[in-house]
C-alpha atoms as a PDB file:
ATOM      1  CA  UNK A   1       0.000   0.000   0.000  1.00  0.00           C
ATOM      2  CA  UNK A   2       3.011   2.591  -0.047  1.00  0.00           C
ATOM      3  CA  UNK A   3       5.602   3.746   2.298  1.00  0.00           C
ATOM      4  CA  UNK A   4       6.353   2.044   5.413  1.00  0.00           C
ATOM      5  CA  UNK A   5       2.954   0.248   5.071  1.00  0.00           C
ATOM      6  CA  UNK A   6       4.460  -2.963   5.012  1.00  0.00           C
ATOM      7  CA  UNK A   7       7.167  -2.544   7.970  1.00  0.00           C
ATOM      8  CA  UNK A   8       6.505  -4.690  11.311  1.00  0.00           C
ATOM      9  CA  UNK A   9       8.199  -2.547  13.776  1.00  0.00           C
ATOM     10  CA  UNK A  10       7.674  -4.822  16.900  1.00  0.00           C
ATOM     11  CA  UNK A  11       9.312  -4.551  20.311  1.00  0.00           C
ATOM     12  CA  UNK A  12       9.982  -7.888  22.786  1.00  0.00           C
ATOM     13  CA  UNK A  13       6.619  -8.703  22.979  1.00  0.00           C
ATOM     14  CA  UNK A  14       5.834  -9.302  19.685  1.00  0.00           C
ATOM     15  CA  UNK A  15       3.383  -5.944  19.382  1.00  0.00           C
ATOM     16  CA  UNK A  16       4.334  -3.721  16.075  1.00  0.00           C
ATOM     17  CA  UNK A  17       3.556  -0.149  16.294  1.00  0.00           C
ATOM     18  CA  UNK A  18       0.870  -0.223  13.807  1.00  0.00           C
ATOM     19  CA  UNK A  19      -0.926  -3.353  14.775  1.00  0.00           C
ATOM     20  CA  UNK A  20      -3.954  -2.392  14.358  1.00  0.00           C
ATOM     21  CA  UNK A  21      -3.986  -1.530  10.973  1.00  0.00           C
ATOM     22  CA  UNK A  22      -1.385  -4.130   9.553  1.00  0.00           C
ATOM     23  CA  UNK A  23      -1.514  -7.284  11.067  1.00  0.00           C
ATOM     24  CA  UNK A  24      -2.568  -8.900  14.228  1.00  0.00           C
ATOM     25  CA  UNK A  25      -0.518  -9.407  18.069  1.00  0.00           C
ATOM     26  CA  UNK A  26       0.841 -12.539  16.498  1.00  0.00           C
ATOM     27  CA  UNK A  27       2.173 -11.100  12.975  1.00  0.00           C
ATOM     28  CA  UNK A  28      -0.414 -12.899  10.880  1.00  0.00           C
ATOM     29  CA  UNK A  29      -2.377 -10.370   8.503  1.00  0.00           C
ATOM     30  CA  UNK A  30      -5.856  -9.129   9.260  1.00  0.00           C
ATOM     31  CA  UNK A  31      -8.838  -7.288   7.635  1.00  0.00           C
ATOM     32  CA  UNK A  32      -8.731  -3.739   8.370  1.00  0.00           C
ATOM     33  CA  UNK A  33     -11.543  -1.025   7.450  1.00  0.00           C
ATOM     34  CA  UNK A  34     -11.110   2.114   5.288  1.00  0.00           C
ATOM     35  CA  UNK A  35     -10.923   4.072   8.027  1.00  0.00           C
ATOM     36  CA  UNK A  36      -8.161   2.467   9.861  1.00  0.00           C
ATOM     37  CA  UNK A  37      -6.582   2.111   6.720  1.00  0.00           C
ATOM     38  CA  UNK A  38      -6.526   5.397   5.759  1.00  0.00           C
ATOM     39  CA  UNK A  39      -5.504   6.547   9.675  1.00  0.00           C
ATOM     40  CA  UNK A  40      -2.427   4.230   9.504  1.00  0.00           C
ATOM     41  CA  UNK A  41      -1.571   5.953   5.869  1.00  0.00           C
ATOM     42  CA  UNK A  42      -2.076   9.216   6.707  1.00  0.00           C
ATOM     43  CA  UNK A  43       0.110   8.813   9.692  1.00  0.00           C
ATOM     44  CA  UNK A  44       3.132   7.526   7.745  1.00  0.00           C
ATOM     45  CA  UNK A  45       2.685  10.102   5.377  1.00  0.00           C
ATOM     46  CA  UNK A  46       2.619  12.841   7.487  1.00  0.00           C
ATOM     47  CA  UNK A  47       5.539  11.295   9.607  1.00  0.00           C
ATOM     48  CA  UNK A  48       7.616  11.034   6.032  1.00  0.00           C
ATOM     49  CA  UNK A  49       6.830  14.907   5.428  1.00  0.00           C
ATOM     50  CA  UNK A  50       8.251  16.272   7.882  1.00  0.00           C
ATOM     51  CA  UNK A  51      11.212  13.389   8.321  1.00  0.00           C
ATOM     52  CA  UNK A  52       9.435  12.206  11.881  1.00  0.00           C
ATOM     53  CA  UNK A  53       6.975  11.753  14.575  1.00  0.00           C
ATOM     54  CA  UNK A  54       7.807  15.284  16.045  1.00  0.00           C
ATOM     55  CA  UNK A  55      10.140  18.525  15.573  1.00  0.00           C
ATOM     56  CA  UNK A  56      10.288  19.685  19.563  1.00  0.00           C
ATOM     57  CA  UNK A  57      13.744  19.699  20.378  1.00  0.00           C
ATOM     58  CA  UNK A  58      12.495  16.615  22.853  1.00  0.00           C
ATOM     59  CA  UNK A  59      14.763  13.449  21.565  1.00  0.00           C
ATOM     60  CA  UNK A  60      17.183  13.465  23.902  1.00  0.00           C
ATOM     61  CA  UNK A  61      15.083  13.710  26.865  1.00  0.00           C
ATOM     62  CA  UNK A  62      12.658  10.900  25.377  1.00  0.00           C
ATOM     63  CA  UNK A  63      15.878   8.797  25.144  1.00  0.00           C
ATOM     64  CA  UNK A  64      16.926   9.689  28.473  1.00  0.00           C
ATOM     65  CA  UNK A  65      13.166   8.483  29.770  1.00  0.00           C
ATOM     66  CA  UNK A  66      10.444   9.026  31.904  1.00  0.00           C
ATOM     67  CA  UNK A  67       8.377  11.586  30.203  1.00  0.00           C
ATOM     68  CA  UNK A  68       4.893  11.721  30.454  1.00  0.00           C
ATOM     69  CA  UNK A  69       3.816  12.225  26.220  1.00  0.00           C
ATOM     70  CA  UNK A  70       0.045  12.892  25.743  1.00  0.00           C
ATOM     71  CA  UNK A  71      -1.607  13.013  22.524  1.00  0.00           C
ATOM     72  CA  UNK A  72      -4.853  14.597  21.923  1.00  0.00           C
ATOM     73  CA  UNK A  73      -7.369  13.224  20.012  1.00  0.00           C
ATOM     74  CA  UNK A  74      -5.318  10.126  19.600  1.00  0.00           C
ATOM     75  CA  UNK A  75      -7.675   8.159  17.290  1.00  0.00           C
ATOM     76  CA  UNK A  76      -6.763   4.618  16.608  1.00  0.00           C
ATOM     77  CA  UNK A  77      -3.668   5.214  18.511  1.00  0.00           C
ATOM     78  CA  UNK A  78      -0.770   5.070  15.497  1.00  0.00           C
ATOM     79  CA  UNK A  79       1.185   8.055  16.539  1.00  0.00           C
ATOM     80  CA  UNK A  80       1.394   6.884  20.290  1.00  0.00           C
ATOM     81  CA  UNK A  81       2.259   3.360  18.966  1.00  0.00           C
ATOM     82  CA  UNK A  82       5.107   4.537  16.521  1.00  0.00           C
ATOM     83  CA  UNK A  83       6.258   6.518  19.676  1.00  0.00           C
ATOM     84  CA  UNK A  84       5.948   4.128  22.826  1.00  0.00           C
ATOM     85  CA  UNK A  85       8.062   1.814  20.081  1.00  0.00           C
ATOM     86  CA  UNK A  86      10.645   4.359  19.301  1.00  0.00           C
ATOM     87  CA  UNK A  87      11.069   5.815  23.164  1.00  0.00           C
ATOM     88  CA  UNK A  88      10.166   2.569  24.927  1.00  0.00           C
ATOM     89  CA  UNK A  89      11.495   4.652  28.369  1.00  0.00           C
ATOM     90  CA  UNK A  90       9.087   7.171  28.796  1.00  0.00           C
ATOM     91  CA  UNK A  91       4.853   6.344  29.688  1.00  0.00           C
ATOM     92  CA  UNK A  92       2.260   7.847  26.675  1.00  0.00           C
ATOM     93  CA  UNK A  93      -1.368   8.451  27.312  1.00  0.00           C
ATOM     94  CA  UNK A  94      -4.033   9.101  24.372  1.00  0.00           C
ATOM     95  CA  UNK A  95      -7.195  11.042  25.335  1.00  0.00           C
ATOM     96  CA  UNK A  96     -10.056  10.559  22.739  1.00  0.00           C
ATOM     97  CA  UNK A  97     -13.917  10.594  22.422  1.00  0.00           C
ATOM     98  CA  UNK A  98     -14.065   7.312  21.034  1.00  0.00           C
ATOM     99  CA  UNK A  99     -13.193   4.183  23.082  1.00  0.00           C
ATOM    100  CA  UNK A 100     -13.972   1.773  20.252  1.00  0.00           C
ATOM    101  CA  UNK A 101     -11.104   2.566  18.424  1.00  0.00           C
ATOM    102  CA  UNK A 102      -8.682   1.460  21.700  1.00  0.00           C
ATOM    103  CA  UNK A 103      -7.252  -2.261  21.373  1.00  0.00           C
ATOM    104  CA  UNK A 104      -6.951  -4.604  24.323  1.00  0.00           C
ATOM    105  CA  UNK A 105      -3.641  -5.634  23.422  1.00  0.00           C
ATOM    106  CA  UNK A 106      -0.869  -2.659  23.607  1.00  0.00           C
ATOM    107  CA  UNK A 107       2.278  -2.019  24.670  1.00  0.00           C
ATOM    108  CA  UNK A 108       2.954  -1.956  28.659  1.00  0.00           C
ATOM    109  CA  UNK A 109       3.863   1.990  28.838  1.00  0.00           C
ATOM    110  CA  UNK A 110       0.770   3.045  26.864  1.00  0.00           C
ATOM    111  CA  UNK A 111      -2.802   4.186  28.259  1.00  0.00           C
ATOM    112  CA  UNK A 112      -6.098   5.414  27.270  1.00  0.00           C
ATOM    113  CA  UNK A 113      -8.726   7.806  27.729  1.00  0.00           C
ATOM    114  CA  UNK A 114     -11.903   7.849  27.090  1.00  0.00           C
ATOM    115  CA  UNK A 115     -13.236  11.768  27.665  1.00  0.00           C
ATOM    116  CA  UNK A 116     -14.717  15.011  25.564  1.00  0.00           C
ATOM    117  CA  UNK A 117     -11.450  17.031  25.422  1.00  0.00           C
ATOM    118  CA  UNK A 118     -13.818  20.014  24.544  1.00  0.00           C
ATOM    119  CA  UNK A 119     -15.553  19.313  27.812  1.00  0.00           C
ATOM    120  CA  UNK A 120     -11.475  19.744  29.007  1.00  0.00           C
ATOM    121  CA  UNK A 121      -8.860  17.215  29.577  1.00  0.00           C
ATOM    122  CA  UNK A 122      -8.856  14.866  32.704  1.00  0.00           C
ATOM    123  CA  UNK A 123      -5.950  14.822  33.664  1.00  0.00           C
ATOM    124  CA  UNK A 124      -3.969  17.079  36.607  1.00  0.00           C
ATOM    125  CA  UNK A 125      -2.611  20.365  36.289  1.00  0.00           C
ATOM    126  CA  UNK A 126       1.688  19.814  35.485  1.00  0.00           C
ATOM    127  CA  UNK A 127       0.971  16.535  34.455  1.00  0.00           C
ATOM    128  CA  UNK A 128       2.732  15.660  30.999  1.00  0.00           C
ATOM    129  CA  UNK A 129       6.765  16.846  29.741  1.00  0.00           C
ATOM    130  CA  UNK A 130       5.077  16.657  25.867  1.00  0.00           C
ATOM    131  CA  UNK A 131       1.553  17.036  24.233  1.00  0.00           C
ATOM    132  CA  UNK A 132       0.680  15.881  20.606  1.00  0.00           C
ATOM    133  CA  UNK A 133      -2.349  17.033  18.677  1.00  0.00           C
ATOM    134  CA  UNK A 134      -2.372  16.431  15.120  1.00  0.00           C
ATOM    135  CA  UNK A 135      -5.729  16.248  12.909  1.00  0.00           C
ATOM    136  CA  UNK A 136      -8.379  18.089  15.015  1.00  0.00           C
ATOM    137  CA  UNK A 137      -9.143  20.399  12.163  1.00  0.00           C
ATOM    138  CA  UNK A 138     -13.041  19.089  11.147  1.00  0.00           C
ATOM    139  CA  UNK A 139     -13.433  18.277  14.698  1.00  0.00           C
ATOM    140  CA  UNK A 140     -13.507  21.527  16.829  1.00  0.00           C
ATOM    141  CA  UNK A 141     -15.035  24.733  16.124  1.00  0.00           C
ATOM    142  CA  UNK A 142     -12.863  28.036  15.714  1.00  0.00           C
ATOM    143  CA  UNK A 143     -13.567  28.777  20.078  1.00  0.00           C
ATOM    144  CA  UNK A 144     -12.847  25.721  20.845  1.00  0.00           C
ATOM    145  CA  UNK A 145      -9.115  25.519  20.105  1.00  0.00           C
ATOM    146  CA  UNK A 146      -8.806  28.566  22.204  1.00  0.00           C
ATOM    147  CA  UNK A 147      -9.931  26.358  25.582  1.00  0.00           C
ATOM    148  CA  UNK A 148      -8.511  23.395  23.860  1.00  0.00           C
ATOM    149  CA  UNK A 149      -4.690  25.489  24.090  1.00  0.00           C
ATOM    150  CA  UNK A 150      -5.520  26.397  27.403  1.00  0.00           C
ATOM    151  CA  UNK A 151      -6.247  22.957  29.087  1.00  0.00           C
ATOM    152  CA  UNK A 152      -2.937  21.935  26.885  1.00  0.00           C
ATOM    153  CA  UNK A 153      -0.772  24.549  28.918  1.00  0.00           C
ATOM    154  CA  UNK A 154      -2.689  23.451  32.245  1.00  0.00           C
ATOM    155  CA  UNK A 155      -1.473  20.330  31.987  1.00  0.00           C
ATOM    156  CA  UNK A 156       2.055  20.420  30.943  1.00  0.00           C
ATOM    157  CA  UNK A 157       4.539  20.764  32.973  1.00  0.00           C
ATOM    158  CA  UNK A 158       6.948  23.530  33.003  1.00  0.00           C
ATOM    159  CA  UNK A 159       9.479  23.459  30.475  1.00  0.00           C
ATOM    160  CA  UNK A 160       7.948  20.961  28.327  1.00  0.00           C
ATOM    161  CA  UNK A 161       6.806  21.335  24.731  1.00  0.00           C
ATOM    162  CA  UNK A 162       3.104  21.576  22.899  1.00  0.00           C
ATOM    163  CA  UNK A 163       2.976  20.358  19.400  1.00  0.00           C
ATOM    164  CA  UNK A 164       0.162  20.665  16.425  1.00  0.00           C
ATOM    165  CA  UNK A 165       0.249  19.386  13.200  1.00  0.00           C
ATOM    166  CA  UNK A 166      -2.885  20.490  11.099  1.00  0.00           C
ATOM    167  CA  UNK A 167      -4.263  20.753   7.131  1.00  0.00           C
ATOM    168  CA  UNK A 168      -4.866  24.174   5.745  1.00  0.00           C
ATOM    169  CA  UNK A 169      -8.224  23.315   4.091  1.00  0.00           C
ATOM    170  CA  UNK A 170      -8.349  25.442   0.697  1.00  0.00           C
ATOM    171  CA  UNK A 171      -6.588  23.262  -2.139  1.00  0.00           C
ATOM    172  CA  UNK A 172      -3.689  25.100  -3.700  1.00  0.00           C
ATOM    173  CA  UNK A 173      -3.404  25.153  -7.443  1.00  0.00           C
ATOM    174  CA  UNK A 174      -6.788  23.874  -7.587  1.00  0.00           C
ATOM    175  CA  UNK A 175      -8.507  23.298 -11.197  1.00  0.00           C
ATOM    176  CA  UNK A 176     -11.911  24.047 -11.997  1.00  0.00           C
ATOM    177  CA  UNK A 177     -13.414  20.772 -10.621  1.00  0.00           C
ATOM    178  CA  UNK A 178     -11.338  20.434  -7.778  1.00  0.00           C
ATOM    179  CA  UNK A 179     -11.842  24.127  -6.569  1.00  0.00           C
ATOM    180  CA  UNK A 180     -15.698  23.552  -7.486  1.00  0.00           C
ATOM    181  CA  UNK A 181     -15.492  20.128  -4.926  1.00  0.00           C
ATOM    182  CA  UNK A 182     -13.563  22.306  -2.325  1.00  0.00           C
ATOM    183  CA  UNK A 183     -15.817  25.423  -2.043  1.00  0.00           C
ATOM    184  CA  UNK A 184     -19.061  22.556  -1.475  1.00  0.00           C
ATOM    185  CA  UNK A 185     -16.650  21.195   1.688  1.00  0.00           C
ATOM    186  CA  UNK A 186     -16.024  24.410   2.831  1.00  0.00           C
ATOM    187  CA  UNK A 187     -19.282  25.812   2.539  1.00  0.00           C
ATOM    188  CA  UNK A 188     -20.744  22.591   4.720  1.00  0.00           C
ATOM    189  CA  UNK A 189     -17.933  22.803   7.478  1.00  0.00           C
ATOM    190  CA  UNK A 190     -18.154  26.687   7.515  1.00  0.00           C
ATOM    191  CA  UNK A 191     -22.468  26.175   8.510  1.00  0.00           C
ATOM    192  CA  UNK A 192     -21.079  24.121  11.656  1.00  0.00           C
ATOM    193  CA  UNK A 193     -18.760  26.914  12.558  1.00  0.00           C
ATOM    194  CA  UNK A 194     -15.805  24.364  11.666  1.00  0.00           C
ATOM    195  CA  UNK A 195     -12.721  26.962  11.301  1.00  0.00           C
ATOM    196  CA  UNK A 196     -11.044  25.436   8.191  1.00  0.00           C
ATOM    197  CA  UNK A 197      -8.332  28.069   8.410  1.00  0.00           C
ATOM    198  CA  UNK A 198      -7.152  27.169  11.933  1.00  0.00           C
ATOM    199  CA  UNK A 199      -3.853  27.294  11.279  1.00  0.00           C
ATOM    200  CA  UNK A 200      -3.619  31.150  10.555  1.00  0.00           C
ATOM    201  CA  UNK A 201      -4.924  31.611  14.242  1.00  0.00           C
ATOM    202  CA  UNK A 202      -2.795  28.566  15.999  1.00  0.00           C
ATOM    203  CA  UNK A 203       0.341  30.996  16.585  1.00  0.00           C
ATOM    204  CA  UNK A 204      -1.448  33.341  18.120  1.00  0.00           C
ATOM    205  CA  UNK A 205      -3.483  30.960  20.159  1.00  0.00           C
ATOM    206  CA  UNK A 206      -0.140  30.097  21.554  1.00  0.00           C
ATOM    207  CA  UNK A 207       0.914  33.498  22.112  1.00  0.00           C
ATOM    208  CA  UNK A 208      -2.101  34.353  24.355  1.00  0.00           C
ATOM    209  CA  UNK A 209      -1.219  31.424  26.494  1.00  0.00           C
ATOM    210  CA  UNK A 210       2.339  32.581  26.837  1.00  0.00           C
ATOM    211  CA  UNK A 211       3.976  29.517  25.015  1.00  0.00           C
ATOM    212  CA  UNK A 212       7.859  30.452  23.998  1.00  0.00           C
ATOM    213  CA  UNK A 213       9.799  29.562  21.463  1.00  0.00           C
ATOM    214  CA  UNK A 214       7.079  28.727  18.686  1.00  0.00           C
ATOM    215  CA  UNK A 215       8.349  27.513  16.137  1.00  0.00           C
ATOM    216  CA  UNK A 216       6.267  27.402  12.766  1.00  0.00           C
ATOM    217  CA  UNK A 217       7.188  24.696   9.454  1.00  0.00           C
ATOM    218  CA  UNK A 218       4.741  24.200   6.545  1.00  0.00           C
ATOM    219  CA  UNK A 219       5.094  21.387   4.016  1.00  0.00           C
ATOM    220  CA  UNK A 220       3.266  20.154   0.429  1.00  0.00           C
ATOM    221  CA  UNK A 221       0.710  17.385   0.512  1.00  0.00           C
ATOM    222  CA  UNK A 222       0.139  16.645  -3.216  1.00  0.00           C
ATOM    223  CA  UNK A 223      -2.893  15.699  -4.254  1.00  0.00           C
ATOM    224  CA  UNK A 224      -2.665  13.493  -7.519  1.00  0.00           C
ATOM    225  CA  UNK A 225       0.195  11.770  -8.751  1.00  0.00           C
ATOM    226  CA  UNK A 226       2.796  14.776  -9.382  1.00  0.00           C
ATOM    227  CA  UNK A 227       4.994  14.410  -7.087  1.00  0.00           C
ATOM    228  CA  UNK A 228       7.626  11.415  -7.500  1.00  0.00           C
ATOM    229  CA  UNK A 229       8.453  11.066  -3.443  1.00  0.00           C
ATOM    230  CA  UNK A 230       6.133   8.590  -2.336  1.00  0.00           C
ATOM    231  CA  UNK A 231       3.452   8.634  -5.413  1.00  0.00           C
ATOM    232  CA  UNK A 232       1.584   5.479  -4.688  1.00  0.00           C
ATOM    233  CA  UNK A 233       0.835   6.307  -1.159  1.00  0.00           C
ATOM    234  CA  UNK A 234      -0.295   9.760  -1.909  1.00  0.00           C
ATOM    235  CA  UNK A 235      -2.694   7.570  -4.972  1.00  0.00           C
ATOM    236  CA  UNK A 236      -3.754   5.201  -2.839  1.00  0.00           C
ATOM    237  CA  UNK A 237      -4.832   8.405   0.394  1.00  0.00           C
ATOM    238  CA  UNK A 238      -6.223  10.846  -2.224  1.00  0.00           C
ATOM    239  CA  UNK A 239      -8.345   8.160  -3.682  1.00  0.00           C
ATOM    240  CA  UNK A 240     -10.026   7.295  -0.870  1.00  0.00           C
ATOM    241  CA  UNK A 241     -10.535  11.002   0.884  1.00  0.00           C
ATOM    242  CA  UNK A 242     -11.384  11.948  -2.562  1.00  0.00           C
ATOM    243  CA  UNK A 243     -13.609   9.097  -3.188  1.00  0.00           C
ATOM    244  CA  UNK A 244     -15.736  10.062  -0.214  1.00  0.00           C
ATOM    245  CA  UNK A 245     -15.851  13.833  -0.378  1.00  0.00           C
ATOM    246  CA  UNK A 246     -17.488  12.859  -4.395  1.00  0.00           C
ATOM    247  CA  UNK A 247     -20.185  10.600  -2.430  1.00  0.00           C
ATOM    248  CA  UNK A 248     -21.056  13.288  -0.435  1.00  0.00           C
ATOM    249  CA  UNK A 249     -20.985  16.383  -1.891  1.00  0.00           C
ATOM    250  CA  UNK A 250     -20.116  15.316  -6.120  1.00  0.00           C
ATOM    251  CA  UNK A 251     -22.846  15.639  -8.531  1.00  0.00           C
ATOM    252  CA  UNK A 252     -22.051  12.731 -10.837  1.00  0.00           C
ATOM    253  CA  UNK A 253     -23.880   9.178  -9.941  1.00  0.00           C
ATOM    254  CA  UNK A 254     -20.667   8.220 -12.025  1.00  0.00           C
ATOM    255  CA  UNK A 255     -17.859   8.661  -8.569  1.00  0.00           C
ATOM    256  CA  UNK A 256     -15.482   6.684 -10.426  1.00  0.00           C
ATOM    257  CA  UNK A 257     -15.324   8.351 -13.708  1.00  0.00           C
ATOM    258  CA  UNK A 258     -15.437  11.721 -11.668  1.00  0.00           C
ATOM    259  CA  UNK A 259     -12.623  10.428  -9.581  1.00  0.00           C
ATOM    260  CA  UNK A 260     -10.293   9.643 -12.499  1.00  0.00           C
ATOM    261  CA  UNK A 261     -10.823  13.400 -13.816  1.00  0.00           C
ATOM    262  CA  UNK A 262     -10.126  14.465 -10.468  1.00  0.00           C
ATOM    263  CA  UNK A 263      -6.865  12.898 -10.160  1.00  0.00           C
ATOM    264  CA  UNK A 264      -6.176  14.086 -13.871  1.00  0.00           C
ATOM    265  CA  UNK A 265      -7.058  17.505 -13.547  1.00  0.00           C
ATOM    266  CA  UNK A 266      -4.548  17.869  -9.583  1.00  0.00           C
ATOM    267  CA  UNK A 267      -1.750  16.299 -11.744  1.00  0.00           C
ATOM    268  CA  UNK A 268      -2.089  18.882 -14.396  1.00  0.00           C
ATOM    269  CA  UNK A 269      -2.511  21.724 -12.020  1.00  0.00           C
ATOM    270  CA  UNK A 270      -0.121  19.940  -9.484  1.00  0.00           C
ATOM    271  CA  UNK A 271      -2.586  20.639  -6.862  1.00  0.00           C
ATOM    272  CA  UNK A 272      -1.748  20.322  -3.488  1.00  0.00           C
ATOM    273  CA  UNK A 273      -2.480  21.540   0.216  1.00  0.00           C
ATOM    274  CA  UNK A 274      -0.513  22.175   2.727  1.00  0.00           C
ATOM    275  CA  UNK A 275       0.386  20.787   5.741  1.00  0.00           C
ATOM    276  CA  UNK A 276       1.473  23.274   8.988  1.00  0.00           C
ATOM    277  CA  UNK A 277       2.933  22.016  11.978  1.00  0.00           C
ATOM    278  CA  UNK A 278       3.794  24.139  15.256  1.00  0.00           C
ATOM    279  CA  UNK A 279       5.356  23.671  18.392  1.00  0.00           C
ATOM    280  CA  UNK A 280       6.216  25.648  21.616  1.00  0.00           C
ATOM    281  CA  UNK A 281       7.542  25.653  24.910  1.00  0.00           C
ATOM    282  CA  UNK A 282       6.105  26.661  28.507  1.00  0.00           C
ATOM    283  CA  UNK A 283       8.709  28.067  30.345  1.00  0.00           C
END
């Protein structure tokens, strides 16, 4: 299925750090869903953009051990598996809404929990050295990142580092279809108060809470097959988030035939979005 999809990355008990997308506790290969599918691509891609799990200046320190990592809105778990594999020294708790997508079997220094984080994070204040959030965008409305930030800082202890990684919505280079797709999207998540430009407001949002040190990077998602560096895996994403923003919002009964010109049309236009990711330090 692409990059790093096929790589078993298993620790001394036999658990991989995307188990539950590639293959079972014992190594034999499962069924997944689409959704967990595309989760477990989307987190290798993303990983492969910006050449990790994280930018914080934290790897020594998570080599060292004992930090307490939290990642919000953790999902199926990938990021916090790739990481508890990685830094096997240090304890990682996900926080999400949805306790069906947590697995019985996982590694020893991972935990999860099931709460609202826009209700506010349970968890004590100074409790974590590092805080992950990564793909909240269609999830929160534009106020609630502002509390969201807040509880983040709460809970971290001093010193340690917040990171976001997060889509800018509007397609760049878009042609006529694509643009005419996006602006339907847009228009839906903009009635639900859904800030799709959240990441023009996330330094700030930091500022107010008297974060240090933010750093800012952006990188290029291609949509399409342009781009050489990992084309099949981009294919294989786009396809599928492509696929099901044509069920919902396309006007063809034909999705596959309106797919293909889709696809054509971002290669020609080498349409892409991009991809920001920020971190910052409470001192």
């Amino acid at each position: 299925m692409g990059i790093l999809l096929s790589k078993s990355r298993r620790n001394e008990n036999g658990f991989d750090t995307i188990s539950q997308y590639l293959f079972s506790v014992t190594g034999k290969p499962k069924k997944f869903d689409r959704e967990e599918e595309n989760a477990g691509l989307r987190h290798n891609l993303i990983r492969e953009l910006f050449n990790g799990n994280f930018s914080s200046p934290i790897r020594d320190k998570l080599n060292d051990g004992g930090l307490m990592v939290l990642d919000v809105g953790c999902g199926f778990g990938t990021w916090v598996f790739d990481m508890s594999s990685d830094f096997k020294k240090c304890q990682y708790v996900g926080v999400d809404i949805t306790p069906q997508h947590f697995i019985a079997n996982k590694p020893k220094n991972v935990e999860f929990v099931t709460a609202d984080i826009t209700d506010g994070l349970p968890f004590s204040d100074k409790s974590f050295d590092f805080i992950h959030i990564r793909n909240l965008v269609f999830d929160l409305r534009d106020e609630q990142w502002d509390f969201l930030v807040q509880e983040c800082v709460r809970v971290l202890r001093p010193g340690g580092y917040i990171e976001i990684t997060e889509t800018e919505m509007p397609t760049k280079n878009a042609g006529p279809n694509m643009d005419k797709l996006g602006k339907k999207m847009r228009n839906f998540l903009s009635e639900r108060k859904i800030s799709i430009l959240i990441v023009n407001r996330i330094e700030d949002i930091m500022k107010s809470n008297n974060l240090q040190n933010i750093v800012h990077d952006e990188r290029c998602f291609p949509l399409g097959t342009w781009d050489s560096n990992f084309r099949k895996a981009f294919q294989t994403f786009n396809l599928e988030i492509l696929r099901t923003s044509l069920i919902r919002f396309g006007s063809s009964k034909d999705i596959d035939s309106e797919l293909t010109n889709l696809i054509a049309e971002a290669n020609k236009y080498r349409s892409y979005f991009s991809v920001h990711r920020f971190f910052s330090q409470k001192i």
